[in-house]
PDB file of N, CA and C in Angstrom:
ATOM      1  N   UNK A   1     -18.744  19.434  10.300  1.00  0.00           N
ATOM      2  CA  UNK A   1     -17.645  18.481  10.360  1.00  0.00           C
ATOM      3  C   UNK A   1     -17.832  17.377   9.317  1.00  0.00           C
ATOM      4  N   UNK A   2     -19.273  17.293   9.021  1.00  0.00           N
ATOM      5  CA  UNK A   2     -19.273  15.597   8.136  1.00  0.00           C
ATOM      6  C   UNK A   2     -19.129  16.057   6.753  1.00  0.00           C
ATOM      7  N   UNK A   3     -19.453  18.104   6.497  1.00  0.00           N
ATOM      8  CA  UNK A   3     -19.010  18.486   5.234  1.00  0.00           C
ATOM      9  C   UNK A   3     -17.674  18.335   4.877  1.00  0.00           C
ATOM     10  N   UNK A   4     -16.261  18.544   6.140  1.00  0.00           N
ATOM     11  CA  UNK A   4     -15.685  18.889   5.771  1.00  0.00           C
ATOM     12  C   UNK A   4     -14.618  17.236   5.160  1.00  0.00           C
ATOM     13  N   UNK A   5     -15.070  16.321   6.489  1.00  0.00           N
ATOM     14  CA  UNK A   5     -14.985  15.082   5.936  1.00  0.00           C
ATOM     15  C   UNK A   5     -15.145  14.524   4.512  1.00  0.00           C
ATOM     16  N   UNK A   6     -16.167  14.858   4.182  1.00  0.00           N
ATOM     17  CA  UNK A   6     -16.762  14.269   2.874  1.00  0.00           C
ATOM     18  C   UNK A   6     -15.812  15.053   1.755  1.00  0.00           C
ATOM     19  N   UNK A   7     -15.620  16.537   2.272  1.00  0.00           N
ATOM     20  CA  UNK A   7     -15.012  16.981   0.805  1.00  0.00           C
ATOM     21  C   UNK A   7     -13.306  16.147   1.082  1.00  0.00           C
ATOM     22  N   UNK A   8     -12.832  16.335   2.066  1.00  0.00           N
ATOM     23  CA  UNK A   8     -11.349  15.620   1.981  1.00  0.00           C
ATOM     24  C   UNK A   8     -11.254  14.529   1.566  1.00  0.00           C
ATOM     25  N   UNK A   9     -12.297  13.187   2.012  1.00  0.00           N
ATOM     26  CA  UNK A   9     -12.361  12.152   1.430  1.00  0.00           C
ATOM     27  C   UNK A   9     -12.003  12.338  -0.456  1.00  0.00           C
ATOM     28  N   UNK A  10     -13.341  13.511  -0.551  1.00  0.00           N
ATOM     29  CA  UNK A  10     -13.366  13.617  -2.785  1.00  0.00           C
ATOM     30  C   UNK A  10     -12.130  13.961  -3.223  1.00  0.00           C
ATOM     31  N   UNK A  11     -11.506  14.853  -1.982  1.00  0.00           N
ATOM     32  CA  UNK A  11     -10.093  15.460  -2.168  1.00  0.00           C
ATOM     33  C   UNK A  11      -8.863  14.687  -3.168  1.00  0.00           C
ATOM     34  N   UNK A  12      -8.727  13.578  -1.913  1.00  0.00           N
ATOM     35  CA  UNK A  12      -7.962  12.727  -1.873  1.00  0.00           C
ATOM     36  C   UNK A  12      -8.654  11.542  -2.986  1.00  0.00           C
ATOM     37  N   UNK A  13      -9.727  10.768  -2.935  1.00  0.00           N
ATOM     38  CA  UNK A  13      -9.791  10.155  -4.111  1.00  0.00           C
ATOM     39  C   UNK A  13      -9.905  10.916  -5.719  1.00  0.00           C
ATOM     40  N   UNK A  14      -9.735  12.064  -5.776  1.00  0.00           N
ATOM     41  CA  UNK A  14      -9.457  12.720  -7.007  1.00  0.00           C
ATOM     42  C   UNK A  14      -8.107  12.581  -7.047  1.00  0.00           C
ATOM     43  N   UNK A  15      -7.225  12.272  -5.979  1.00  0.00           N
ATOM     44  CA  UNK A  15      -5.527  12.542  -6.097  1.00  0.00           C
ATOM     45  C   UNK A  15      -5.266  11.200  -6.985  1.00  0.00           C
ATOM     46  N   UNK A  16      -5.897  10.738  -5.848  1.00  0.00           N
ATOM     47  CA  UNK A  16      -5.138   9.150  -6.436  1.00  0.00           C
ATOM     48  C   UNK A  16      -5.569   8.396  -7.854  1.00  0.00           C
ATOM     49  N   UNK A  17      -6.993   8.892  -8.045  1.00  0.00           N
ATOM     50  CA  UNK A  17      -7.564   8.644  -9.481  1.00  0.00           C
ATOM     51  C   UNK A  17      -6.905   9.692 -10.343  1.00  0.00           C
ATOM     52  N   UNK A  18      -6.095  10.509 -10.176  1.00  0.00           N
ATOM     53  CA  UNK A  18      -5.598  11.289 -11.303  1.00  0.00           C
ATOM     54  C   UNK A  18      -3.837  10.487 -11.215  1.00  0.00           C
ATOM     55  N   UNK A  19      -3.339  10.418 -10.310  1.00  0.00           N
ATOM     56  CA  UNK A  19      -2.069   9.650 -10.230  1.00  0.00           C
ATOM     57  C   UNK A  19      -1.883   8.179 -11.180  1.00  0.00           C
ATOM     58  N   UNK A  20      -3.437   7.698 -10.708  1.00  0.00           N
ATOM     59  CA  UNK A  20      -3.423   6.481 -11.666  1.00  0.00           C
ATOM     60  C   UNK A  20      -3.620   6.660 -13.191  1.00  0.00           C
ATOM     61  N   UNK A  21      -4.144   7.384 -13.083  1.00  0.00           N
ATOM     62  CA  UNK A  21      -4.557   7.748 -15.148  1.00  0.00           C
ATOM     63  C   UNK A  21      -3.062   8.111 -15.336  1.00  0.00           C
ATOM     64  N   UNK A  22      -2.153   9.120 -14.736  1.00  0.00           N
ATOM     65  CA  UNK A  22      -1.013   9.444 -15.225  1.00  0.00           C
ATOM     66  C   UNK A  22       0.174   8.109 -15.405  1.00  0.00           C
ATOM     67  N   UNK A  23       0.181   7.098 -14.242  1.00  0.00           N
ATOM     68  CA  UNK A  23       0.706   6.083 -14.107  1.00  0.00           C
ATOM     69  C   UNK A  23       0.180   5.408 -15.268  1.00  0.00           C
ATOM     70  N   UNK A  24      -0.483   5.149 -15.764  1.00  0.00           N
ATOM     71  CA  UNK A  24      -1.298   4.488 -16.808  1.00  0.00           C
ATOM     72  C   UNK A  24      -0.658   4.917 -18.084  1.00  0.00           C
ATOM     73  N   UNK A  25      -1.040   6.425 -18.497  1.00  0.00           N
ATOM     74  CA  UNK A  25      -0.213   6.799 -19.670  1.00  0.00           C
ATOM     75  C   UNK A  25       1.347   6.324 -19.662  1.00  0.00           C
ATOM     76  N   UNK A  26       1.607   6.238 -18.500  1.00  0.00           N
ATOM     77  CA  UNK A  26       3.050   5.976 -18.988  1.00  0.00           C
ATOM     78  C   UNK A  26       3.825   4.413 -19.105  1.00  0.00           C
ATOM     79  N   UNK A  27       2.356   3.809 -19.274  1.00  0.00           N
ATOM     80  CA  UNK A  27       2.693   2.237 -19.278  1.00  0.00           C
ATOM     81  C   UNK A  27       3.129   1.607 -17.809  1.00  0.00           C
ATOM     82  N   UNK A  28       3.180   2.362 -17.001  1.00  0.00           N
ATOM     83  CA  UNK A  28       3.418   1.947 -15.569  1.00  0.00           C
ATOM     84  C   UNK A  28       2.267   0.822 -15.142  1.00  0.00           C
ATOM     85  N   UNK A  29       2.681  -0.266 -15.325  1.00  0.00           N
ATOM     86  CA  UNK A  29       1.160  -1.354 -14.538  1.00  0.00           C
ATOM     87  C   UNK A  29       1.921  -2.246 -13.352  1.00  0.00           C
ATOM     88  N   UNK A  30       1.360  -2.085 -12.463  1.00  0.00           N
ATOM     89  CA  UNK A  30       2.543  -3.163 -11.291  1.00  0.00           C
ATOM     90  C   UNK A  30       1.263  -4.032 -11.137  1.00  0.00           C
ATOM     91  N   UNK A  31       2.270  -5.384 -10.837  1.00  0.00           N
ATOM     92  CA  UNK A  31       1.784  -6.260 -10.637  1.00  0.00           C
ATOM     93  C   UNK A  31       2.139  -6.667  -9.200  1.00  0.00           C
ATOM     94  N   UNK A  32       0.831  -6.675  -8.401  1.00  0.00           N
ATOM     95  CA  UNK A  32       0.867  -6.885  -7.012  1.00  0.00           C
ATOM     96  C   UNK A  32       0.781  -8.074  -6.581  1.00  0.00           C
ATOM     97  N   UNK A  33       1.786  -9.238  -6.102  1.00  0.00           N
ATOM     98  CA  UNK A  33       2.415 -10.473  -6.061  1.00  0.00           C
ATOM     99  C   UNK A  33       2.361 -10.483  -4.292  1.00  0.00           C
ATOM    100  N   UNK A  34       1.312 -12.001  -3.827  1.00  0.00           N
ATOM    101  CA  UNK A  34       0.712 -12.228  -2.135  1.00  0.00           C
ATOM    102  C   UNK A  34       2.137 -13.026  -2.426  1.00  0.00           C
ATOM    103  N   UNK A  35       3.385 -12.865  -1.192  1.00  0.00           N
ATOM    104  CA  UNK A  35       4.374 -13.636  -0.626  1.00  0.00           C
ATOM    105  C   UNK A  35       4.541 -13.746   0.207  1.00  0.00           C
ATOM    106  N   UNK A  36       4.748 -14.876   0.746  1.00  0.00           N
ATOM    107  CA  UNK A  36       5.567 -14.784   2.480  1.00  0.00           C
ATOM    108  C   UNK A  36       6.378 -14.067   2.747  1.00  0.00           C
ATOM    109  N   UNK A  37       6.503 -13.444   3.979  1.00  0.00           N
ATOM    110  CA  UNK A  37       7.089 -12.623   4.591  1.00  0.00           C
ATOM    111  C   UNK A  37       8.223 -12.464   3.958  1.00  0.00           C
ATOM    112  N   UNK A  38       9.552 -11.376   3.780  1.00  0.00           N
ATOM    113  CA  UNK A  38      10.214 -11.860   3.649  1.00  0.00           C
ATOM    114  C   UNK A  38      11.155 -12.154   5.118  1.00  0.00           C
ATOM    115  N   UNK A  39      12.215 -13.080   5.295  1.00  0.00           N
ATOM    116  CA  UNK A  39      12.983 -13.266   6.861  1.00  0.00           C
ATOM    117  C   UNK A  39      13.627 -12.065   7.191  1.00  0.00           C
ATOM    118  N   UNK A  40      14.016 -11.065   6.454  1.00  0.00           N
ATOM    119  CA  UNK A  40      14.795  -9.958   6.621  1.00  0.00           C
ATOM    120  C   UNK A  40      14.220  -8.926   8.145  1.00  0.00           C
ATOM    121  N   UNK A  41      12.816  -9.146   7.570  1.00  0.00           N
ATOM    122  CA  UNK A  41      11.886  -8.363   8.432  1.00  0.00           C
ATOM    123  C   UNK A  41      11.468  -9.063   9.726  1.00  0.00           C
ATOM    124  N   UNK A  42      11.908  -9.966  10.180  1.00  0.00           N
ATOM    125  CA  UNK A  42      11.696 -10.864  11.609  1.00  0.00           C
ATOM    126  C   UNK A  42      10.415 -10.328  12.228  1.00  0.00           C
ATOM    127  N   UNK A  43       9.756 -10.979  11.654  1.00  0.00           N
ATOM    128  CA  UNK A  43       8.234 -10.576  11.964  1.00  0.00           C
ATOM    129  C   UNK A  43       7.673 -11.877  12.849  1.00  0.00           C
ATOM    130  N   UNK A  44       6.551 -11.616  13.717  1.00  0.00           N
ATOM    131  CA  UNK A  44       6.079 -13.124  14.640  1.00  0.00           C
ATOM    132  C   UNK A  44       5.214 -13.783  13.029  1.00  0.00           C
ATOM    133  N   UNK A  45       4.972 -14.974  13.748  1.00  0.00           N
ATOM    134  CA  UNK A  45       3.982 -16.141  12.617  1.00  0.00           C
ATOM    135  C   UNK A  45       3.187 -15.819  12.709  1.00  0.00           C
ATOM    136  N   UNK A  46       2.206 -14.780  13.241  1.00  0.00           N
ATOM    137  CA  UNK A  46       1.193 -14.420  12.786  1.00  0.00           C
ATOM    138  C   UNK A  46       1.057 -13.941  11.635  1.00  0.00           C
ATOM    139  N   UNK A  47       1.853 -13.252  10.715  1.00  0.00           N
ATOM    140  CA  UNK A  47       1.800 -12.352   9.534  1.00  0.00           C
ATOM    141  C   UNK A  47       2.226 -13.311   8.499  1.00  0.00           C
ATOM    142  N   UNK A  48       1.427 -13.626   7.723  1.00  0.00           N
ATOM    143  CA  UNK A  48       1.559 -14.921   7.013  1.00  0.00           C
ATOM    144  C   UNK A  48       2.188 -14.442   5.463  1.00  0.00           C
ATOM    145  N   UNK A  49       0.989 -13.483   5.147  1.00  0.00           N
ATOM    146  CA  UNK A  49       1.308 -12.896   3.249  1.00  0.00           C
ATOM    147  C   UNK A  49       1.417 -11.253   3.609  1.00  0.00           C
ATOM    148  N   UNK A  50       2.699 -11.208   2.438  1.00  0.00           N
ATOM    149  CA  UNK A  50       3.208  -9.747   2.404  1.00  0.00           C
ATOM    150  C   UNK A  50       2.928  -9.140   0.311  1.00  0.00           C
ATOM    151  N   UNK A  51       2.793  -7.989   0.854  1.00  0.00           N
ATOM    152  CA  UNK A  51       3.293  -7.763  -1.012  1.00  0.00           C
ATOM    153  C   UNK A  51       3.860  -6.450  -0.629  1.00  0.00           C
ATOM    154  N   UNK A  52       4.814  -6.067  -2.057  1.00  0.00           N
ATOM    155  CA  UNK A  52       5.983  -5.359  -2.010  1.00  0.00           C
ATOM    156  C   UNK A  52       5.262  -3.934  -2.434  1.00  0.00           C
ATOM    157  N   UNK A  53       4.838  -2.901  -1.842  1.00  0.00           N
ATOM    158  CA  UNK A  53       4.772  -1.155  -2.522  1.00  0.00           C
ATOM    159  C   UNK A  53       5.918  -1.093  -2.806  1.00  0.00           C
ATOM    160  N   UNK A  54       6.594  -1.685  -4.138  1.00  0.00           N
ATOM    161  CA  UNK A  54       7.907  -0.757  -4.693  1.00  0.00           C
ATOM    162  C   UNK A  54       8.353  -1.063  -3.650  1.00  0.00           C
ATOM    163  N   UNK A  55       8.604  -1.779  -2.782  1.00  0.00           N
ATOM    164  CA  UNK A  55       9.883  -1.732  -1.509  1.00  0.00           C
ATOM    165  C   UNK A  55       9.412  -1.854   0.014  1.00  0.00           C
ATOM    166  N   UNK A  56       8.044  -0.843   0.005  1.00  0.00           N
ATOM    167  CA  UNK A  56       7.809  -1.109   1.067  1.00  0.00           C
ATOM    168  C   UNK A  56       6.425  -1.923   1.620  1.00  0.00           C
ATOM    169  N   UNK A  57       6.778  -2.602   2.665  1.00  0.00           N
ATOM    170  CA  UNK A  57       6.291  -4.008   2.888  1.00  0.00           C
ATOM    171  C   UNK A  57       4.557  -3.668   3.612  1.00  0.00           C
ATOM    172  N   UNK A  58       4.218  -4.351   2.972  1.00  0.00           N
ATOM    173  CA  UNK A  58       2.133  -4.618   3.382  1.00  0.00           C
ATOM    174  C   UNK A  58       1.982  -6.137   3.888  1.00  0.00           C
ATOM    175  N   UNK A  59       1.876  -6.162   4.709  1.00  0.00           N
ATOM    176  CA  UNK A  59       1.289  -7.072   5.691  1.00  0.00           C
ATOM    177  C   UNK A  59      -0.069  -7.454   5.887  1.00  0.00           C
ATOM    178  N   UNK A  60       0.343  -9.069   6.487  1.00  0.00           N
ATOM    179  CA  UNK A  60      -1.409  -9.181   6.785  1.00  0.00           C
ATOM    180  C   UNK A  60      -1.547 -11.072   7.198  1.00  0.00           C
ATOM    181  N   UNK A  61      -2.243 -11.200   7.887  1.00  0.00           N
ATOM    182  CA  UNK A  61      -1.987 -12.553   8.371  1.00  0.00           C
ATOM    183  C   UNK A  61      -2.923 -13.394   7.233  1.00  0.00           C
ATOM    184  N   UNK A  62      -3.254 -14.763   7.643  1.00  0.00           N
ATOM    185  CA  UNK A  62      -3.318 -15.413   6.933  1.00  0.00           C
ATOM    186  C   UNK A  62      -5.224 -15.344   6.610  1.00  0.00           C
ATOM    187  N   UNK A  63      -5.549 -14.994   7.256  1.00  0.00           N
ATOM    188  CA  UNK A  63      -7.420 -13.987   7.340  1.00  0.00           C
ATOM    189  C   UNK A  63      -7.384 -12.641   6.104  1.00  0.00           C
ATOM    190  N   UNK A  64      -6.347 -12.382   6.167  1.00  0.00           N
ATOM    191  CA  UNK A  64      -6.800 -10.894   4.891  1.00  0.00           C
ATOM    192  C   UNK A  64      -6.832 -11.371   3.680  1.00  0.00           C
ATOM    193  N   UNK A  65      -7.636 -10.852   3.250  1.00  0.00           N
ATOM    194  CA  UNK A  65      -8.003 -10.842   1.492  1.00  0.00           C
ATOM    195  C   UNK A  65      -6.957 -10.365   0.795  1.00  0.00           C
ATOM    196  N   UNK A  66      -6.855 -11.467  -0.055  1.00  0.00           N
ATOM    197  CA  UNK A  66      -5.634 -11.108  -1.008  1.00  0.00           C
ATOM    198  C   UNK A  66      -5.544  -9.582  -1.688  1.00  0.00           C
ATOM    199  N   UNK A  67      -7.142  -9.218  -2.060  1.00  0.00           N
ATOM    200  CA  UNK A  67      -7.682  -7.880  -2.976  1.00  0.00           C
ATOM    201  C   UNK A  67      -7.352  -6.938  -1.546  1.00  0.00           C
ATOM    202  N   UNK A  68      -7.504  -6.948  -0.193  1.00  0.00           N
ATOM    203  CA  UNK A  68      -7.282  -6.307   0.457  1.00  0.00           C
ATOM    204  C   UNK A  68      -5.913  -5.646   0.543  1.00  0.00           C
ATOM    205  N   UNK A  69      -4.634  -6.662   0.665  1.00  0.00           N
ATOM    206  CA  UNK A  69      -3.461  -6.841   0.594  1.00  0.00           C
ATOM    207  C   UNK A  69      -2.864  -5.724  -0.971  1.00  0.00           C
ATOM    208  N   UNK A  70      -3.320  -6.259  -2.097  1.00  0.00           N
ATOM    209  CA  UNK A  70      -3.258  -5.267  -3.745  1.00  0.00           C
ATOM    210  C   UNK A  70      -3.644  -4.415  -3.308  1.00  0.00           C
ATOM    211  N   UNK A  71      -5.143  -3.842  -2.600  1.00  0.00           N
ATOM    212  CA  UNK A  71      -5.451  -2.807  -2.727  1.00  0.00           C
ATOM    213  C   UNK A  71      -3.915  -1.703  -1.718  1.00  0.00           C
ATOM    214  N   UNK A  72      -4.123  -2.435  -0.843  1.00  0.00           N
ATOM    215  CA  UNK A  72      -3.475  -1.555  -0.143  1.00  0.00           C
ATOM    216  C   UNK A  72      -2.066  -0.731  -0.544  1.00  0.00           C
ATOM    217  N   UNK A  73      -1.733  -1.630  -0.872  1.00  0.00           N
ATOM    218  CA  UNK A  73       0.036  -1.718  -2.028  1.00  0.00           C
ATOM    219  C   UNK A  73      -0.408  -0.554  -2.950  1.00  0.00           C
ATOM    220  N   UNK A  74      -0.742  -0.612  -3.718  1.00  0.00           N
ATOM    221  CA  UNK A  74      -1.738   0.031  -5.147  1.00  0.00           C
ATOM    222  C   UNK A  74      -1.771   1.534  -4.406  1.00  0.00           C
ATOM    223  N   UNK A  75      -2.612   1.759  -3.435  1.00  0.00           N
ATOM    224  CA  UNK A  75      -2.800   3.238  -2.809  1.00  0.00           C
ATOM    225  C   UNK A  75      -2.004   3.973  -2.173  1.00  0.00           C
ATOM    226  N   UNK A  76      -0.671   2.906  -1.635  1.00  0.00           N
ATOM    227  CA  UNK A  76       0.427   3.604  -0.738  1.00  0.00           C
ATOM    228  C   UNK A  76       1.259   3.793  -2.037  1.00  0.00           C
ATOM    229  N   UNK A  77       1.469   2.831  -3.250  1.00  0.00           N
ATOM    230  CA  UNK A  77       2.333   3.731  -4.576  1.00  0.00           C
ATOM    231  C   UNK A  77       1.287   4.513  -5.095  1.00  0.00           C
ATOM    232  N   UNK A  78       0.175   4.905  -5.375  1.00  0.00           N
ATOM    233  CA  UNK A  78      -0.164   6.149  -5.902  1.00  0.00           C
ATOM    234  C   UNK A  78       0.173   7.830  -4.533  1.00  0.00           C
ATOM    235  N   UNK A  79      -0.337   7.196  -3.365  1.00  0.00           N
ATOM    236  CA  UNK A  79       0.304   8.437  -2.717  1.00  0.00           C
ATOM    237  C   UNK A  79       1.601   8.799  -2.577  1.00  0.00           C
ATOM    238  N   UNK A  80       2.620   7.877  -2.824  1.00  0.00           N
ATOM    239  CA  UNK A  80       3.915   8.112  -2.900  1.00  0.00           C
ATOM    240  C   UNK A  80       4.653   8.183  -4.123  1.00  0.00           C
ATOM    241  N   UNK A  81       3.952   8.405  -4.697  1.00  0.00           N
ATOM    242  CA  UNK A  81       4.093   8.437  -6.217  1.00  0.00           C
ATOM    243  C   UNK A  81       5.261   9.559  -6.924  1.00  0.00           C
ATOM    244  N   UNK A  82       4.945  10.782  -6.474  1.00  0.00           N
ATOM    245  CA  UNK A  82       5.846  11.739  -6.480  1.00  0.00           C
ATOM    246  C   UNK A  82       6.808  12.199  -5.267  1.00  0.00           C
ATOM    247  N   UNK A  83       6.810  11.377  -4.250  1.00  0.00           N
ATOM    248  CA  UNK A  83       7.557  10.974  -3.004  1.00  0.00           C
ATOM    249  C   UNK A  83       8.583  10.442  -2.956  1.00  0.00           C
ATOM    250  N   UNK A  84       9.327   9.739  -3.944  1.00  0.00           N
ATOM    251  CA  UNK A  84      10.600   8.464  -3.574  1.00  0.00           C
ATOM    252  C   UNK A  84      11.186   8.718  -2.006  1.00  0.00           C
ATOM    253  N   UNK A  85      11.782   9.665  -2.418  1.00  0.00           N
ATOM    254  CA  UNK A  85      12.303  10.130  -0.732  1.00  0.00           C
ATOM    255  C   UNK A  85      11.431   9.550   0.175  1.00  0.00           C
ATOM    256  N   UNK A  86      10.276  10.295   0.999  1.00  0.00           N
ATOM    257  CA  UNK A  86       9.630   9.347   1.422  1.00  0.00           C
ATOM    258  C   UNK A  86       9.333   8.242   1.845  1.00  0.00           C
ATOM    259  N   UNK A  87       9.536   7.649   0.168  1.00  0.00           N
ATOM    260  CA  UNK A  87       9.191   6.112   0.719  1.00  0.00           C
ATOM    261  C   UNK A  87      10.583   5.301   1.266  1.00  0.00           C
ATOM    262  N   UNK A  88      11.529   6.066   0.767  1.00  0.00           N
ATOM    263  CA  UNK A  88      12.939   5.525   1.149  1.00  0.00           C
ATOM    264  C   UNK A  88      13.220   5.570   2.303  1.00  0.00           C
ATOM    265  N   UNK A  89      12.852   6.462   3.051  1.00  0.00           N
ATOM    266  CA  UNK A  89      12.972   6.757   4.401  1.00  0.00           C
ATOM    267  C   UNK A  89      12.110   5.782   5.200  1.00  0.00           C
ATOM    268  N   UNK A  90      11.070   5.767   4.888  1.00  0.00           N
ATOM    269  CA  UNK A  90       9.763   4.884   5.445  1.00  0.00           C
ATOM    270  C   UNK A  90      10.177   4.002   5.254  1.00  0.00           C
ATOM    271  N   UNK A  91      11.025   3.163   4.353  1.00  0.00           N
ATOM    272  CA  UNK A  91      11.730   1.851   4.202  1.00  0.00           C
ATOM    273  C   UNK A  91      12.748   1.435   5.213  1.00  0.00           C
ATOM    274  N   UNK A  92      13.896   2.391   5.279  1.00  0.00           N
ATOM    275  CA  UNK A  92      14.602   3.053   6.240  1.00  0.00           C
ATOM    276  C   UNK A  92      14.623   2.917   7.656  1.00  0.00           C
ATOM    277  N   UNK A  93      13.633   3.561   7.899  1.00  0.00           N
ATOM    278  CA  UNK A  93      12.786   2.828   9.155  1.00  0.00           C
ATOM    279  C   UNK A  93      12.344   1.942  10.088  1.00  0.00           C
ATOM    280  N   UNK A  94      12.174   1.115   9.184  1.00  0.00           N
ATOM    281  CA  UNK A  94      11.651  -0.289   8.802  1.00  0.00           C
ATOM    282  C   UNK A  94      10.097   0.266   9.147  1.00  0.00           C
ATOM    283  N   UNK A  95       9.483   0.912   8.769  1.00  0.00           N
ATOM    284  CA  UNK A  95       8.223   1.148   8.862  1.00  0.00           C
ATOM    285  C   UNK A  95       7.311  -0.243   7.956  1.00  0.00           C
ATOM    286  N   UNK A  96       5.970  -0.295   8.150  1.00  0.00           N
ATOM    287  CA  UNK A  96       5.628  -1.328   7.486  1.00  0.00           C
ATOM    288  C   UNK A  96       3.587  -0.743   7.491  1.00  0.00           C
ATOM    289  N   UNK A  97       3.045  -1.165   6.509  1.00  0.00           N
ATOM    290  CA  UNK A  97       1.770  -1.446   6.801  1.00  0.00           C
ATOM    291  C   UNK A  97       0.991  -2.621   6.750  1.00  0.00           C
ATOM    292  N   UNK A  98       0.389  -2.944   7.910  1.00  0.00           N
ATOM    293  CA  UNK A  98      -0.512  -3.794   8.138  1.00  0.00           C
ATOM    294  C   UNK A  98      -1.829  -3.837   8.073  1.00  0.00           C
ATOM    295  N   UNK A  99      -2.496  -4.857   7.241  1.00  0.00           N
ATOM    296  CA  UNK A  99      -3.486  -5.274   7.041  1.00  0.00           C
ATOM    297  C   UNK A  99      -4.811  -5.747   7.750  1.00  0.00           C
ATOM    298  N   UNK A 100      -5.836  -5.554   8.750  1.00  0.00           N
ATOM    299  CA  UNK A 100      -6.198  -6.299   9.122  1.00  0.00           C
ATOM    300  C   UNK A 100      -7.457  -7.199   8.861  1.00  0.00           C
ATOM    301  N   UNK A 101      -7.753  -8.221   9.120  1.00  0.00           N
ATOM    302  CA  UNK A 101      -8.619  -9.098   8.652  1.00  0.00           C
ATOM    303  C   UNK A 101     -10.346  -8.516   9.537  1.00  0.00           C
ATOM    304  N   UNK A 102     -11.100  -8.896   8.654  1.00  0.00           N
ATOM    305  CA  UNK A 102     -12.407  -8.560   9.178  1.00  0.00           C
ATOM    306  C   UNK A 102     -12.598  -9.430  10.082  1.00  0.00           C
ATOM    307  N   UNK A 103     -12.625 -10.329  10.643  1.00  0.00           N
ATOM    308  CA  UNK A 103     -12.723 -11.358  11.729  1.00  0.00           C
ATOM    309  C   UNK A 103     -11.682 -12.043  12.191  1.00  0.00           C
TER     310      UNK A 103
END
């Protein structure tokens, strides 16, 4: 089981490190911007800073690391990368991902 773990883990970070080199060639660089919520999303005051995946919303109260917050954004557009649909739907939704703080 911890083989098969380990190879899916290499799996998947080979996906996303090849998504990014391709994103790269094509001058694609996003810039991942910590904002307040936006009001659209009527979220409680706990959830302080949001940043945008292309649309869809990353969360995280006022305890998460900003690099936590980028990172997260950053990995949900490389897996959705060849997805739009997807993410449109997941938008759709109102699906969201949240962040949580180490303490």
């Amino acid at each position: 089981m911890k083989l098969v773990t380990q190879v899916l883990t290499l799996a998947i970070l080979f996906s996303v490190a090849c998504n990014h080199a391709h994103a790269q060639r094509k001058g694609e660089m996003t810039v991942y911007e910590i904002t307040d919520p936006p009001a659209y999303l009527k979220l409680d005051p706990f959830y302080k800073k949001h940043v945008s995946a292309s649309g869809y919303p990353v969360l995280g109260s006022e305890n998460v690391n900003d690099y936590a917050l980028k990172e997260a954004a950053f990995l949900i557009n490389m897996m959705l990368l060849r997805r739009p649909d997807l993410r449109q739907v997941m938008i759709e939704t109102k699906s969201r991902c949240v962040v949580m703080a180490y303490s």
